[in-house]
C-alpha atoms as a PDB file:
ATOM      1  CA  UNK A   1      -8.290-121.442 -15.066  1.00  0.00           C
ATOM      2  CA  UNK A   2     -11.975-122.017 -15.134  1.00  0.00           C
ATOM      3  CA  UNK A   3     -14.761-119.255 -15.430  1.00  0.00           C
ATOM      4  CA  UNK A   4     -16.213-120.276 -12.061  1.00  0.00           C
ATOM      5  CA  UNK A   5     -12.717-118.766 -10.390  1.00  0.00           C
ATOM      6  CA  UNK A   6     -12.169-116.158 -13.090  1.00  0.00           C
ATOM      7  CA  UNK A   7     -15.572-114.541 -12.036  1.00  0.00           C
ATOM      8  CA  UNK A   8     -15.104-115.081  -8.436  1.00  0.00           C
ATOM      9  CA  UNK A   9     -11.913-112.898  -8.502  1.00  0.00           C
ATOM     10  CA  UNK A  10     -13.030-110.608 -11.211  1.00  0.00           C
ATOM     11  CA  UNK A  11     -15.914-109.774  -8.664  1.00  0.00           C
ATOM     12  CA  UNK A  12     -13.312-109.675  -5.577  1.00  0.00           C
ATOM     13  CA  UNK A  13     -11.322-106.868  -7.817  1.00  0.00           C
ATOM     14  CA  UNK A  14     -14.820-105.797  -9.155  1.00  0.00           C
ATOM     15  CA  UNK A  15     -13.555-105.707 -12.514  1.00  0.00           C
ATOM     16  CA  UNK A  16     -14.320-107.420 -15.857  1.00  0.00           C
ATOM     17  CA  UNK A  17     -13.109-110.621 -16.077  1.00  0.00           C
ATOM     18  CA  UNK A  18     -12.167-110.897 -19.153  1.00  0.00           C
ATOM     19  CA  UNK A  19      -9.165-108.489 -17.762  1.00  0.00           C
ATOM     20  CA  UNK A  20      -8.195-111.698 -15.969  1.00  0.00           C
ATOM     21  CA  UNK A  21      -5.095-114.159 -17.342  1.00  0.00           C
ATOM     22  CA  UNK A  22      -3.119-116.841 -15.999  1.00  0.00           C
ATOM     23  CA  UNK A  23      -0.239-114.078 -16.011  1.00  0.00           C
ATOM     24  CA  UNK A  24      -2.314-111.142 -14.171  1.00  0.00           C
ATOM     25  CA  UNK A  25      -0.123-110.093 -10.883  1.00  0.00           C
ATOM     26  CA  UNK A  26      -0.336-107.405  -8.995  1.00  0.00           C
ATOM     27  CA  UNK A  27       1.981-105.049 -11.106  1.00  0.00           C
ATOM     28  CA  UNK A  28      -0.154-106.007 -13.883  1.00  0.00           C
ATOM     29  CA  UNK A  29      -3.594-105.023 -12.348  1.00  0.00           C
ATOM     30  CA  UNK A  30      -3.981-101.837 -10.707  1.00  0.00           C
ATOM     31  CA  UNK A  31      -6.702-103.017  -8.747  1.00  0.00           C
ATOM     32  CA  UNK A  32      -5.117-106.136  -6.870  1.00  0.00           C
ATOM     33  CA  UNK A  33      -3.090-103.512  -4.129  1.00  0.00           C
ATOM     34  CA  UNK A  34      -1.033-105.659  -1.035  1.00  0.00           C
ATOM     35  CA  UNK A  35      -4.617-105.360   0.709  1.00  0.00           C
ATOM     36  CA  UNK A  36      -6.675-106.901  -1.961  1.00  0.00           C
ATOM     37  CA  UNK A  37      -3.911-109.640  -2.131  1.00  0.00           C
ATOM     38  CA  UNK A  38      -4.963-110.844   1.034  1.00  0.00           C
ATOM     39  CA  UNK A  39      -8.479-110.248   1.228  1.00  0.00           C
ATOM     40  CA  UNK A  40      -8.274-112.405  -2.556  1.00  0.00           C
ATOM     41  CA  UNK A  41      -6.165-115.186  -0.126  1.00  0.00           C
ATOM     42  CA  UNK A  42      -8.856-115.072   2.013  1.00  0.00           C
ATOM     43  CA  UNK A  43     -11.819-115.172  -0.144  1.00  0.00           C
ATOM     44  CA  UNK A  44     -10.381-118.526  -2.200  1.00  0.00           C
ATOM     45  CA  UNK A  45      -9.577-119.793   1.023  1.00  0.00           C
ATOM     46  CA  UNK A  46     -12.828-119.866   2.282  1.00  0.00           C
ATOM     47  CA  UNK A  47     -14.668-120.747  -1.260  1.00  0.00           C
ATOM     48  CA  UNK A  48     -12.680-123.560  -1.880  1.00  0.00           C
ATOM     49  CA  UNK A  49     -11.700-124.985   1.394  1.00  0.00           C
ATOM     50  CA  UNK A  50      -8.317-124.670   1.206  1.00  0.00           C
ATOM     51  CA  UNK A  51      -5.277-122.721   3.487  1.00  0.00           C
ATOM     52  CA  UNK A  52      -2.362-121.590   1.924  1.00  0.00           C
ATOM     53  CA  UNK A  53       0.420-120.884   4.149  1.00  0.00           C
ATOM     54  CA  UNK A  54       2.074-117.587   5.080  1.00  0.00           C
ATOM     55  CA  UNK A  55       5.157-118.770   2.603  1.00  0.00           C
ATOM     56  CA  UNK A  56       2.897-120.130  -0.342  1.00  0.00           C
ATOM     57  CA  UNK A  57       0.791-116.678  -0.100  1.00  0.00           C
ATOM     58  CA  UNK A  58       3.639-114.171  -0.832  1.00  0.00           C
ATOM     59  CA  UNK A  59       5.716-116.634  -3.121  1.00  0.00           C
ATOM     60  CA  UNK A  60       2.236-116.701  -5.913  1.00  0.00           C
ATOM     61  CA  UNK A  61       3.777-114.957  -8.934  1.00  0.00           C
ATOM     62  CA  UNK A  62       0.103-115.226 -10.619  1.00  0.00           C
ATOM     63  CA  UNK A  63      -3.272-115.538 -10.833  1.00  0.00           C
ATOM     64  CA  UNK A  64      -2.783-119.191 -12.624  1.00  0.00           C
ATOM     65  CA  UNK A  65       0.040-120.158  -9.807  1.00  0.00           C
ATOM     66  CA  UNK A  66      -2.565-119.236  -6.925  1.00  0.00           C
ATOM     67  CA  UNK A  67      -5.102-121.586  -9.284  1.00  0.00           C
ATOM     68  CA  UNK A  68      -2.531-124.492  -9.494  1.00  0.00           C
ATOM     69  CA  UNK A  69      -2.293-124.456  -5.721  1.00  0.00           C
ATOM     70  CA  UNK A  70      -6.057-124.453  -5.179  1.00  0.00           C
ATOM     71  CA  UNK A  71      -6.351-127.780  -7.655  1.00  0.00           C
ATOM     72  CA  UNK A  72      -3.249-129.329  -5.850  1.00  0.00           C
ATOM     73  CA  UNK A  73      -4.568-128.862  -2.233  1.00  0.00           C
ATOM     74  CA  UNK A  74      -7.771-129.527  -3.243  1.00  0.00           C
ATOM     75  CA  UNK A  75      -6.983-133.366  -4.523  1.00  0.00           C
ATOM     76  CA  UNK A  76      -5.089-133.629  -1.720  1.00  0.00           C
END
């Protein structure tokens, strides 16, 4: 993952990135609630001109899976 995401979702969670791995989930971060999930889904939707569909957004089991799927859709 690069910073330039890292930070993005750090400041989405408004928490200190460095708190952010590939294997952060939701259990793992207090902060990243069913709402924030979404509003996250959003955000990196509209930053990197992308849509994930309704399947693809409940089936990320990370932080690094939902990054994989922006660099795939992205070359695509």
């Amino acid at each position: 993952m690069d910073a330039e995401f890292v930070n993005f979702v750090a400041g989405l969670l408004k928490i200190d990135p460095a708190l952010l791995k590939e294997d952060s989930t939701a259990a793992t971060m207090p902060e990243w609630d069913s709402l924030n999930h979404w509003m996250i889904i959003g955000e990196l939707e509209g930053k990197y001109g992308v849509e994930f569909s309704m399947d693809e957004a409940v089936e990320f089991e990370n932080l690094g899976d939902i990054y994989q799927m922006i660099q795939i859709k992205r070359k695509n």
